[in-house]
PDB file of N, CA and C in Angstrom:
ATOM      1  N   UNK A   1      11.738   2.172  -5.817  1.00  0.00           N
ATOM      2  CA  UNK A   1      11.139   2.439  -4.533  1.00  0.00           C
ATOM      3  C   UNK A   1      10.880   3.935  -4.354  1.00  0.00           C
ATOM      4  N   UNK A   2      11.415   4.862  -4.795  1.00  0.00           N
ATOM      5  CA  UNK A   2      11.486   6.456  -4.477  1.00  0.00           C
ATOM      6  C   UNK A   2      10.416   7.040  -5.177  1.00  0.00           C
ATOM      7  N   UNK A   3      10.204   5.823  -6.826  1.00  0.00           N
ATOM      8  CA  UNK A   3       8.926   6.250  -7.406  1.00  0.00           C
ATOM      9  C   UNK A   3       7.852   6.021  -6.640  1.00  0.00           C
ATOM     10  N   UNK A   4       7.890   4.878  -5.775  1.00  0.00           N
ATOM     11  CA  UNK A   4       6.710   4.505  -4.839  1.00  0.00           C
ATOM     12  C   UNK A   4       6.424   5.645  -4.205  1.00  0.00           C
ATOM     13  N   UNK A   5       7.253   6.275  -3.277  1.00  0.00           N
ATOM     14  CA  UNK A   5       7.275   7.241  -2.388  1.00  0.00           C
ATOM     15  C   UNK A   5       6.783   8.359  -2.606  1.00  0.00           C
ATOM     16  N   UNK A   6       7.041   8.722  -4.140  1.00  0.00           N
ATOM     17  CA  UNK A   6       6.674  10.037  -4.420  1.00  0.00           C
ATOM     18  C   UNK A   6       5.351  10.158  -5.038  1.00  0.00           C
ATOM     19  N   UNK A   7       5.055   8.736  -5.550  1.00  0.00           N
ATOM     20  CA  UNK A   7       3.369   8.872  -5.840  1.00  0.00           C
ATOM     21  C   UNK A   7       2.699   8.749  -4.980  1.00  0.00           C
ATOM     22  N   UNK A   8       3.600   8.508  -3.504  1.00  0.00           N
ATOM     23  CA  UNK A   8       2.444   8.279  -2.525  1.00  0.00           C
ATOM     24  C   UNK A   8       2.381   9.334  -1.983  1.00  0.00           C
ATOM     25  N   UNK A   9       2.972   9.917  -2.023  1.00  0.00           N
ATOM     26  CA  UNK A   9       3.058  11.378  -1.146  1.00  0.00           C
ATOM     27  C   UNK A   9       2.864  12.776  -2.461  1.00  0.00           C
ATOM     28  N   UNK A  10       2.254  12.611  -3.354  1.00  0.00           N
ATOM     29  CA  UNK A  10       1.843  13.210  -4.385  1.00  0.00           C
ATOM     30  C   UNK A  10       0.228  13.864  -3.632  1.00  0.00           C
ATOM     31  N   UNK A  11      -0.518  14.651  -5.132  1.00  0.00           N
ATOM     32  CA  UNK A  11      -1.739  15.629  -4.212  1.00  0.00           C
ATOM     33  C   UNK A  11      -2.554  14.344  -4.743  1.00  0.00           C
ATOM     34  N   UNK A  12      -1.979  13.785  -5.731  1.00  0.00           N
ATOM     35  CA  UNK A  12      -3.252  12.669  -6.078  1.00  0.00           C
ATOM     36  C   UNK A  12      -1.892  11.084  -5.754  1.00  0.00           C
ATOM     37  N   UNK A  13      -2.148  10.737  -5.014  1.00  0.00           N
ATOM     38  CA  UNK A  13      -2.024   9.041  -4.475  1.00  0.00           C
ATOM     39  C   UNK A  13      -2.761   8.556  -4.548  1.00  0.00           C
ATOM     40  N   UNK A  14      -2.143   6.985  -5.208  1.00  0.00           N
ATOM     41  CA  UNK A  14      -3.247   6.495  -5.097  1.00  0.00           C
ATOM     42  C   UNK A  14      -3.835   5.552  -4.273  1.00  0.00           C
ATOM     43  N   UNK A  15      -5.029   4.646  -4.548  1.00  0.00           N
ATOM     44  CA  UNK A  15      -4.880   3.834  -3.135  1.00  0.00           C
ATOM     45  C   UNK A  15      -3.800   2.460  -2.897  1.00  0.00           C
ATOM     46  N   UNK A  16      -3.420   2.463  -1.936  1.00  0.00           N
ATOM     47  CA  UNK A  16      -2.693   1.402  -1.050  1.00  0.00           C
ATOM     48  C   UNK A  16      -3.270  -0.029  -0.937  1.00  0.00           C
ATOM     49  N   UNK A  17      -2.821  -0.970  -1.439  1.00  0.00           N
ATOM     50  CA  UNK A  17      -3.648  -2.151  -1.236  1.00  0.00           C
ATOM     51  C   UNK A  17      -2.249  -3.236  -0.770  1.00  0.00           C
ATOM     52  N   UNK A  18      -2.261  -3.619   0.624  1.00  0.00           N
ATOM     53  CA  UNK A  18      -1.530  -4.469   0.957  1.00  0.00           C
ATOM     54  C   UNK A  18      -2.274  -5.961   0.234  1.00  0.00           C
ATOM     55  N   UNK A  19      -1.619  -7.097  -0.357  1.00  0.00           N
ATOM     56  CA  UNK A  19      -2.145  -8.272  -0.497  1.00  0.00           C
ATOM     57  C   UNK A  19      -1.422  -9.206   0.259  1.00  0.00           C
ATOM     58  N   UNK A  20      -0.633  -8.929   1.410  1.00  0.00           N
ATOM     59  CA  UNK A  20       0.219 -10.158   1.966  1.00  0.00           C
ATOM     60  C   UNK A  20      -1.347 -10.239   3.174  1.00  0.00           C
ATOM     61  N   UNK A  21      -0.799 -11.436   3.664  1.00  0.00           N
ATOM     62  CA  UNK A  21      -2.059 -12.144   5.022  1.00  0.00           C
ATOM     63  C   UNK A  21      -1.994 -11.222   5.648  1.00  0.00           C
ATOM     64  N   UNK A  22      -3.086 -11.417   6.361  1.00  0.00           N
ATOM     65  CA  UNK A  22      -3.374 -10.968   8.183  1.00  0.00           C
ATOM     66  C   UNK A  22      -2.589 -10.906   8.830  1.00  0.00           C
ATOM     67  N   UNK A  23      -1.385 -11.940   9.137  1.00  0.00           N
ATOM     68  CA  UNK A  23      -0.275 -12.317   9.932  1.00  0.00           C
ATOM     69  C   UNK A  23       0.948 -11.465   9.355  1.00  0.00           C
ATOM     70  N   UNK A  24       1.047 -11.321   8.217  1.00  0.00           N
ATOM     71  CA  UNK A  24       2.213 -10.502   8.396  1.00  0.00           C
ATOM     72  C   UNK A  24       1.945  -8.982   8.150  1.00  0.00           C
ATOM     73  N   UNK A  25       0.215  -8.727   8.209  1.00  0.00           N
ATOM     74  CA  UNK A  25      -0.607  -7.737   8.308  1.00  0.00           C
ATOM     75  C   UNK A  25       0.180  -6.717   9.546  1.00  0.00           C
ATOM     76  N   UNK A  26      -0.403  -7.856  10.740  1.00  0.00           N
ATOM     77  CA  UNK A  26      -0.052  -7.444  12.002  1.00  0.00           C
ATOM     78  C   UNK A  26       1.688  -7.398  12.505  1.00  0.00           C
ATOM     79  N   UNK A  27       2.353  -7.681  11.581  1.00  0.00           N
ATOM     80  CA  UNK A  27       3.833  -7.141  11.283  1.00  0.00           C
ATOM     81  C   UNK A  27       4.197  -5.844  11.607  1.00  0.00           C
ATOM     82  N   UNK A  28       3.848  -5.540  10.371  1.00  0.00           N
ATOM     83  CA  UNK A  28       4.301  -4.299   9.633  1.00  0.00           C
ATOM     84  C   UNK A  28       2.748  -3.860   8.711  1.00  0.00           C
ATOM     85  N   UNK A  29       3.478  -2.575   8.313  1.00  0.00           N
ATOM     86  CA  UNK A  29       2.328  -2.266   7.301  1.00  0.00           C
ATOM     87  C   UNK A  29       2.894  -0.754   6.711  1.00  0.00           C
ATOM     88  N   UNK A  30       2.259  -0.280   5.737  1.00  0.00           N
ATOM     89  CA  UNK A  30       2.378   1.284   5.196  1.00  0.00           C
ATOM     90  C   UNK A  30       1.454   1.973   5.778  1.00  0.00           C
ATOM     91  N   UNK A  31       1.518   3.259   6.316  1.00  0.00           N
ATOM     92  CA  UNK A  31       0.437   4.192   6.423  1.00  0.00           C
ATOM     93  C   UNK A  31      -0.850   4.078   5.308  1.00  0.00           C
ATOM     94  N   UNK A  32      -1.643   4.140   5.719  1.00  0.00           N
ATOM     95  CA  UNK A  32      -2.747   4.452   4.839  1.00  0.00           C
ATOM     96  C   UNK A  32      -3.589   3.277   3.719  1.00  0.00           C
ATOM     97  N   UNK A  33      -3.052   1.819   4.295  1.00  0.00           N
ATOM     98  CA  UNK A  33      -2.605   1.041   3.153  1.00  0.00           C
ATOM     99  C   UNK A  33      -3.905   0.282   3.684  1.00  0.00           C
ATOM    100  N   UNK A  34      -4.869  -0.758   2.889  1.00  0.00           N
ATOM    101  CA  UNK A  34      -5.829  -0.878   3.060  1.00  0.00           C
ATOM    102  C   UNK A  34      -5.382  -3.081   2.894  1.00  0.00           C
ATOM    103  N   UNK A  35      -6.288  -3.711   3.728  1.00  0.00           N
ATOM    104  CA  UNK A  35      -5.238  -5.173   3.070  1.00  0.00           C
ATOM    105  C   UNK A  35      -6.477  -5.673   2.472  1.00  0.00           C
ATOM    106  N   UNK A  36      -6.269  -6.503   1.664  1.00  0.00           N
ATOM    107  CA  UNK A  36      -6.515  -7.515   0.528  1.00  0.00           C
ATOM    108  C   UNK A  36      -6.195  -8.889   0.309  1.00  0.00           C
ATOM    109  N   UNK A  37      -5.883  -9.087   0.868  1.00  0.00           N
ATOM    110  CA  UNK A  37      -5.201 -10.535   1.276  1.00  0.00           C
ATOM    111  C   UNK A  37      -5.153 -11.025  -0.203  1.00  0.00           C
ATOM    112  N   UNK A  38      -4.292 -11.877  -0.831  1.00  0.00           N
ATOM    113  CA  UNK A  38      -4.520 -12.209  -2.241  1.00  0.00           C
ATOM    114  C   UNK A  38      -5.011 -13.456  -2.180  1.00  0.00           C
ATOM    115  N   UNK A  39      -5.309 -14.353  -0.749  1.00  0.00           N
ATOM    116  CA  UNK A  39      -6.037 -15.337  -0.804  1.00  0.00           C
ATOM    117  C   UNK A  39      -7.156 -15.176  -0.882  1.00  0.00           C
ATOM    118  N   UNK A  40      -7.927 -14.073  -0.699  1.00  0.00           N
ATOM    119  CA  UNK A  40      -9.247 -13.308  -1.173  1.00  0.00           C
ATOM    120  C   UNK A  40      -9.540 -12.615  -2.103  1.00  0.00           C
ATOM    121  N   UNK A  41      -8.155 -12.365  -2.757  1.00  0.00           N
ATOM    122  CA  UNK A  41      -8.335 -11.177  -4.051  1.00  0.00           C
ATOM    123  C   UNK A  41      -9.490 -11.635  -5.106  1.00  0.00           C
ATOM    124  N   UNK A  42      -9.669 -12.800  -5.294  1.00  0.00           N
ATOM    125  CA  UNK A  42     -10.670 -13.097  -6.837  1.00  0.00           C
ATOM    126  C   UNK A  42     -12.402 -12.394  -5.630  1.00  0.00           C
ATOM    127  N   UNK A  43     -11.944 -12.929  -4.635  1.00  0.00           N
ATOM    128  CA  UNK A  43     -13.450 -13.335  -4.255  1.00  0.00           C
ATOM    129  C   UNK A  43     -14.133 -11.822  -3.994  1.00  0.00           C
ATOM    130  N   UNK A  44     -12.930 -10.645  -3.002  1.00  0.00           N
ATOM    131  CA  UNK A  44     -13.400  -9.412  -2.875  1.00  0.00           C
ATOM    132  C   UNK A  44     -12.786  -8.424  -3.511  1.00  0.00           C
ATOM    133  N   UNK A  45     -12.006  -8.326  -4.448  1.00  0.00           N
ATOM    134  CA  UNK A  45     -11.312  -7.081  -5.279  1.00  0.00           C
ATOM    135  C   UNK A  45     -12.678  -6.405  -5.882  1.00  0.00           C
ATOM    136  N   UNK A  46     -13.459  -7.158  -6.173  1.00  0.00           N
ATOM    137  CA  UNK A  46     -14.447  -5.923  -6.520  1.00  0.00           C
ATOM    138  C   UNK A  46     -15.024  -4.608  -5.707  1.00  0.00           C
ATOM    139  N   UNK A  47     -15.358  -5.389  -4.400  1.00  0.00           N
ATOM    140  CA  UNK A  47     -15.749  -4.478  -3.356  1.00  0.00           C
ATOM    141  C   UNK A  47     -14.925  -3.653  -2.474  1.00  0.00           C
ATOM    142  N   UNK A  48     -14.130  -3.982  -3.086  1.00  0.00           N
ATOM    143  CA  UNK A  48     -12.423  -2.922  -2.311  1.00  0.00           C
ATOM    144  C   UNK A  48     -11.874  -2.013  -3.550  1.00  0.00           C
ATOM    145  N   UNK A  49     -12.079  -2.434  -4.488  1.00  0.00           N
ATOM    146  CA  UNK A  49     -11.472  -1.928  -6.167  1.00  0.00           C
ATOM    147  C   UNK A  49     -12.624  -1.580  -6.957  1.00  0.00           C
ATOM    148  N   UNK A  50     -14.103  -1.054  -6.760  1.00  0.00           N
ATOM    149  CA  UNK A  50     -14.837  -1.002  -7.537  1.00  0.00           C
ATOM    150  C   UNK A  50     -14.625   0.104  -8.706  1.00  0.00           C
ATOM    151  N   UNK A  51     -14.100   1.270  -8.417  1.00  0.00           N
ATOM    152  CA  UNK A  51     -13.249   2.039  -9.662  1.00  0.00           C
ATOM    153  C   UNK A  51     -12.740   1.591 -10.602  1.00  0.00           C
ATOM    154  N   UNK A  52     -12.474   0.948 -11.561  1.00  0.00           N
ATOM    155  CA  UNK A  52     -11.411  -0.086 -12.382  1.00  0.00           C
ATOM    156  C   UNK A  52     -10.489   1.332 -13.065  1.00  0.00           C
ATOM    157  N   UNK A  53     -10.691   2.792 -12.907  1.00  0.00           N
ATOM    158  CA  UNK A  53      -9.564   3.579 -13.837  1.00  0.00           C
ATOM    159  C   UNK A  53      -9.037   3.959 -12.189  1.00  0.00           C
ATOM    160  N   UNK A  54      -9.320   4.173 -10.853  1.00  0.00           N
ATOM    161  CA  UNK A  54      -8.513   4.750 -10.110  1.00  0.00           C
ATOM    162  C   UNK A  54      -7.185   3.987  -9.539  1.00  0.00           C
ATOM    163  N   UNK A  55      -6.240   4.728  -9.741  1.00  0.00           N
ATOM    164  CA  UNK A  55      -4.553   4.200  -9.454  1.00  0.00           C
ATOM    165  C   UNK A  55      -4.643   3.689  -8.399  1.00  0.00           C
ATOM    166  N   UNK A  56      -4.001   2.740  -8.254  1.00  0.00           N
ATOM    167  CA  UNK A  56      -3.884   1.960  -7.057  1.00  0.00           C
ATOM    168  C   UNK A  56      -2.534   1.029  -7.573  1.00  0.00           C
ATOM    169  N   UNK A  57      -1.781   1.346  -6.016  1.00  0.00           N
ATOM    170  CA  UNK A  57      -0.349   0.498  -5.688  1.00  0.00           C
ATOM    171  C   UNK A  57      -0.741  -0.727  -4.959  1.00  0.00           C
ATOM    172  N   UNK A  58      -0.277  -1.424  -5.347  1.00  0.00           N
ATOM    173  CA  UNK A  58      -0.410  -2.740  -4.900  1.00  0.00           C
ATOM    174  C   UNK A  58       1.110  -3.174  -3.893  1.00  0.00           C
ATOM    175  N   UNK A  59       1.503  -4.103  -2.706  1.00  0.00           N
ATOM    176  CA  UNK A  59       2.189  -4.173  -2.181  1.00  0.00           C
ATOM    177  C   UNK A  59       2.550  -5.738  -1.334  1.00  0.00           C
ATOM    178  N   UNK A  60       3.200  -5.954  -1.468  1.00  0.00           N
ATOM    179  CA  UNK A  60       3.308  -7.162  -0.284  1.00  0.00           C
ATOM    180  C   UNK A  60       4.649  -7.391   0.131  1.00  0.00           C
ATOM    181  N   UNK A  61       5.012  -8.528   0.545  1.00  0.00           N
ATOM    182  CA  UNK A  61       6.582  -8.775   1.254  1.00  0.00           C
ATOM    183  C   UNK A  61       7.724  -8.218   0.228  1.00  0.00           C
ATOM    184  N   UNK A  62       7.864  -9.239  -0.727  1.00  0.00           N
ATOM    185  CA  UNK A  62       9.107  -8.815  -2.020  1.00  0.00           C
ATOM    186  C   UNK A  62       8.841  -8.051  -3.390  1.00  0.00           C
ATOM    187  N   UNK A  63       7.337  -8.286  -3.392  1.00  0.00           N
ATOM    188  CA  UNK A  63       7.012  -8.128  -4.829  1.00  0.00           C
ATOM    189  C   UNK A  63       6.354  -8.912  -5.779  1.00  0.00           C
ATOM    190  N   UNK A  64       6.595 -10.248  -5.321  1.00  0.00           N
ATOM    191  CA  UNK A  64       5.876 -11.002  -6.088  1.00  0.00           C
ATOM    192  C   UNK A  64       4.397 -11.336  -6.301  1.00  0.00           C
ATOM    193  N   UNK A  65       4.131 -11.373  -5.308  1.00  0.00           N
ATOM    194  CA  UNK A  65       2.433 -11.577  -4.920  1.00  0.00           C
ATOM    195  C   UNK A  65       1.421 -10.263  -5.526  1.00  0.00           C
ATOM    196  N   UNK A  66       2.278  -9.016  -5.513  1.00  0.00           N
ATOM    197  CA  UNK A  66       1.656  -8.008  -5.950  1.00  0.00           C
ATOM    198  C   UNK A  66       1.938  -7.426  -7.076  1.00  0.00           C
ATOM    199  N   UNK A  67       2.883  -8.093  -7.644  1.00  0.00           N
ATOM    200  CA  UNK A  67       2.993  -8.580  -9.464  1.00  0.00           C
ATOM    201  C   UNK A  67       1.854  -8.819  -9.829  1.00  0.00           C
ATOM    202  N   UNK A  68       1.731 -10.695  -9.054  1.00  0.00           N
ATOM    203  CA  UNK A  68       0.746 -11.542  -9.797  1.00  0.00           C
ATOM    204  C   UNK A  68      -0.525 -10.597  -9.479  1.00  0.00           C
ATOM    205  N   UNK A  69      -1.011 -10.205  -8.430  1.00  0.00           N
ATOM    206  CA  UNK A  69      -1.965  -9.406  -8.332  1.00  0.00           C
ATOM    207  C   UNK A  69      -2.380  -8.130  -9.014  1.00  0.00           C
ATOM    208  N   UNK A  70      -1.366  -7.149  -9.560  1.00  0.00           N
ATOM    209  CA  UNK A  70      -2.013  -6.294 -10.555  1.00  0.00           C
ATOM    210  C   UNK A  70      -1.227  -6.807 -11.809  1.00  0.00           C
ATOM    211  N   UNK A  71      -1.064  -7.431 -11.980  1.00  0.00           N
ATOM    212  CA  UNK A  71      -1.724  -8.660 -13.463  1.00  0.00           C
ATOM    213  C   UNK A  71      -2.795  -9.177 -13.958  1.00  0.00           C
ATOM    214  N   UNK A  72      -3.218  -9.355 -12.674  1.00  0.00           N
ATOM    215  CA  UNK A  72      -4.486 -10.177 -12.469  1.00  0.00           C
ATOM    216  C   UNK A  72      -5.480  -9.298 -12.903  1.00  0.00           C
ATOM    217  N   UNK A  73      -5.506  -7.897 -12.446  1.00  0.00           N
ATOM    218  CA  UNK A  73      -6.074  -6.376 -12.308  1.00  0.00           C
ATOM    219  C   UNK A  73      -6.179  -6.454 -13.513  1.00  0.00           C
ATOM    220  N   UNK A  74      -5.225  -6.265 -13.996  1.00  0.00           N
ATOM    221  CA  UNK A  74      -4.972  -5.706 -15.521  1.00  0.00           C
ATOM    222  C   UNK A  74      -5.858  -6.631 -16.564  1.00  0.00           C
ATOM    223  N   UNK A  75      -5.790  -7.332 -16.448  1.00  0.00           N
ATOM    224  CA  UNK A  75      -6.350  -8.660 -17.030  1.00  0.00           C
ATOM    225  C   UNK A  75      -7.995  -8.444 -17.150  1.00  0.00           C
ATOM    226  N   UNK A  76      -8.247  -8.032 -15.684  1.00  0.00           N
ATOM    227  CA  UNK A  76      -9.891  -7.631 -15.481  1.00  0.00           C
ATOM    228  C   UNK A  76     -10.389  -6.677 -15.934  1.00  0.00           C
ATOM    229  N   UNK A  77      -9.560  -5.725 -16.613  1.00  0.00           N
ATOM    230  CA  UNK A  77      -9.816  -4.351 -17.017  1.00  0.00           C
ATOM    231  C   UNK A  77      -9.145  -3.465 -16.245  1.00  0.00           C
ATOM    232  N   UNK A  78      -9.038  -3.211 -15.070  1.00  0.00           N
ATOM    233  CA  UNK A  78      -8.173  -1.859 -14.123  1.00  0.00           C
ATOM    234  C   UNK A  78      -7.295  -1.599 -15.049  1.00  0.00           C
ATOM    235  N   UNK A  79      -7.191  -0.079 -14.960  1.00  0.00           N
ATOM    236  CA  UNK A  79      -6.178   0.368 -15.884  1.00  0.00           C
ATOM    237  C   UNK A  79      -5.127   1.155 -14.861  1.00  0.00           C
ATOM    238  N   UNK A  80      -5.119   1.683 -13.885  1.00  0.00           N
ATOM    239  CA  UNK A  80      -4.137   2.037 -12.917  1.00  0.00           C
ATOM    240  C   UNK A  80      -3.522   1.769 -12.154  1.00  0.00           C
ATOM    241  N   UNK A  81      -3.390   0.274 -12.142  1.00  0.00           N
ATOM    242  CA  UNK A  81      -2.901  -0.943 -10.981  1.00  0.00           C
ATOM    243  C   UNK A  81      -1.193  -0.853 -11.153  1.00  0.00           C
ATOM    244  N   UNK A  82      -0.575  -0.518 -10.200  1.00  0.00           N
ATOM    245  CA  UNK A  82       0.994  -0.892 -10.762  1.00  0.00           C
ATOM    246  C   UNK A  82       1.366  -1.764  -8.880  1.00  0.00           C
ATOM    247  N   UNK A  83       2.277  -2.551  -9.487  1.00  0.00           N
ATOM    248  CA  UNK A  83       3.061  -3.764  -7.957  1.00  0.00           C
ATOM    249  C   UNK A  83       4.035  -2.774  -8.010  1.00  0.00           C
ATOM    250  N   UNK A  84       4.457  -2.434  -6.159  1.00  0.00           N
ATOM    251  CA  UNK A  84       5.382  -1.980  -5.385  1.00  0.00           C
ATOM    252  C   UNK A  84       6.915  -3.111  -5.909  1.00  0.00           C
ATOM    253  N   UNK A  85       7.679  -2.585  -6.703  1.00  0.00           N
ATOM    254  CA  UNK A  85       8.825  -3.430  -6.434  1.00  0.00           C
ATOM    255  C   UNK A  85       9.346  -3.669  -5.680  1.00  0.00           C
ATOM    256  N   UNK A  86       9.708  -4.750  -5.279  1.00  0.00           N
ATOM    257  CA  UNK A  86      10.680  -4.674  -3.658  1.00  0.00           C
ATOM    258  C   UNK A  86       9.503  -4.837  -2.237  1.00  0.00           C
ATOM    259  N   UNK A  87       8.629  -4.705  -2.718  1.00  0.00           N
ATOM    260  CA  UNK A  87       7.364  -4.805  -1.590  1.00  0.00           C
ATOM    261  C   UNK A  87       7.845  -4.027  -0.323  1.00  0.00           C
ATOM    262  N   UNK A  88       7.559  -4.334   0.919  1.00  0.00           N
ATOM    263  CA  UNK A  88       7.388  -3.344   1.910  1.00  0.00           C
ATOM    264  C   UNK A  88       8.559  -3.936   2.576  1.00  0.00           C
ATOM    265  N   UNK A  89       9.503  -4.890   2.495  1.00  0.00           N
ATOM    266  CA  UNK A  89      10.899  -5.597   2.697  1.00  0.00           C
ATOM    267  C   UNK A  89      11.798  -3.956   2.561  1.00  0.00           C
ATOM    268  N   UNK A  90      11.847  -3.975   0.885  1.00  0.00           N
ATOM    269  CA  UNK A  90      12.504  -2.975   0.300  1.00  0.00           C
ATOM    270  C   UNK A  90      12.507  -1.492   0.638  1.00  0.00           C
ATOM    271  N   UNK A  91      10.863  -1.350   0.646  1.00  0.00           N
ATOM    272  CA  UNK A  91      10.503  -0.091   1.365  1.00  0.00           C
ATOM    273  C   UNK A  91      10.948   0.111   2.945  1.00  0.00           C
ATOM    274  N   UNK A  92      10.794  -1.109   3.904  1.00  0.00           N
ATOM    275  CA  UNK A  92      11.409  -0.500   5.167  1.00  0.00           C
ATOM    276  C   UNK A  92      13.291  -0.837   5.114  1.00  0.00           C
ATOM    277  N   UNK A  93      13.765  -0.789   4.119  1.00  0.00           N
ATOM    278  CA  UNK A  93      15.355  -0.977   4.219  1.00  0.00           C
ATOM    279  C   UNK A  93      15.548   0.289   3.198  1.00  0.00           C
ATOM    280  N   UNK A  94      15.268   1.119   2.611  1.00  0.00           N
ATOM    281  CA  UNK A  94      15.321   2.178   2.243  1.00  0.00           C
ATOM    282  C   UNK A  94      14.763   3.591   2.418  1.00  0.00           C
ATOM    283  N   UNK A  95      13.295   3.082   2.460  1.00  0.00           N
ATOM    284  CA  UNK A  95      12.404   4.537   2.900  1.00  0.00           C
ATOM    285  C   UNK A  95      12.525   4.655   4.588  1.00  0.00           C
ATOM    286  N   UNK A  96      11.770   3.251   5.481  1.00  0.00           N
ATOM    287  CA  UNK A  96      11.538   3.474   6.327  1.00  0.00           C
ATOM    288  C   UNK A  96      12.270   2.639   7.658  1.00  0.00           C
ATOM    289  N   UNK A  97      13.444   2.794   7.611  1.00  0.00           N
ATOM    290  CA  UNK A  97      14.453   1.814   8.546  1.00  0.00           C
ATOM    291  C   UNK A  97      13.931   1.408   9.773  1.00  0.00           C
ATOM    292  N   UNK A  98      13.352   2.353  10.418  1.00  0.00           N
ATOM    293  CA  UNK A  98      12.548   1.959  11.537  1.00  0.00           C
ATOM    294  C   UNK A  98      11.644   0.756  11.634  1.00  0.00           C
ATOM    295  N   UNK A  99      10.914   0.260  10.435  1.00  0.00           N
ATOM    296  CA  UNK A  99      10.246  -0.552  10.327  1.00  0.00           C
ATOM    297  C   UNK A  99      10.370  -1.801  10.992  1.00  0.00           C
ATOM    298  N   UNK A 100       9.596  -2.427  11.333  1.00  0.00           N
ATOM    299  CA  UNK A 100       9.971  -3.889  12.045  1.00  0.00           C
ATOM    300  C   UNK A 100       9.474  -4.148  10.786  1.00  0.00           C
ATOM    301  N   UNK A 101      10.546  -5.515  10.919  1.00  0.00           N
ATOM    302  CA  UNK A 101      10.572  -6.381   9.112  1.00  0.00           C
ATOM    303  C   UNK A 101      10.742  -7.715   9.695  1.00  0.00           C
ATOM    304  N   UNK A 102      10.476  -8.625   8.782  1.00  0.00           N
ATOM    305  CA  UNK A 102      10.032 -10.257   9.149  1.00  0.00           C
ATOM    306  C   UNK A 102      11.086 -10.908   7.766  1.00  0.00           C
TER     307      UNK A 102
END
């Protein structure tokens, strides 16, 4: 998680791609973080991801969804895709306590 933190707050970060729903969109969220829903990922990752070399963190509840999702990346060619371990659960019980969490 601290690696998360520090590439995000680096001079080059990269982009933020929430893939959990709408609904737990309106939860919580990261600063700066852009959503993707992964029930849409095949249909619009192009037009949100058209770069395939620029870094991009991927994120959702635990981790899993944004595994399968920059897998998926990887698979397509993106070469800078890495999943948030611990998803944004992890991140607001370590980075950001304040967080309202579900």
């Amino acid at each position: 998680m601290e690696e998360a933190r520090e590439w995000l707050g680096s001079g080059e970060p990269p982009r933020l791609i929430d893939c959990r729903e709408v609904d737990e969109w309106e939860i919580c969220r990261l600063e700066n973080a852009e959503l993707l829903p992964l029930s849409e990922f095949a249909e619009r990752y192009r037009g949100v991801l058209g770069d395939m070399a620029e870094p991009a963190l991927i994120y959702c509840h635990h981790g899993v969804r944004s595994l399968h999702a920059a897998q998926w990346l990887a698979a397509q060619g993106y070469g800078g895709v890495r999943s948030m371990a611990g998803g944004i659960d992890a991140w607001a019980r370590l980075i950001e306590p304040g967080m309202r969490r579900y």
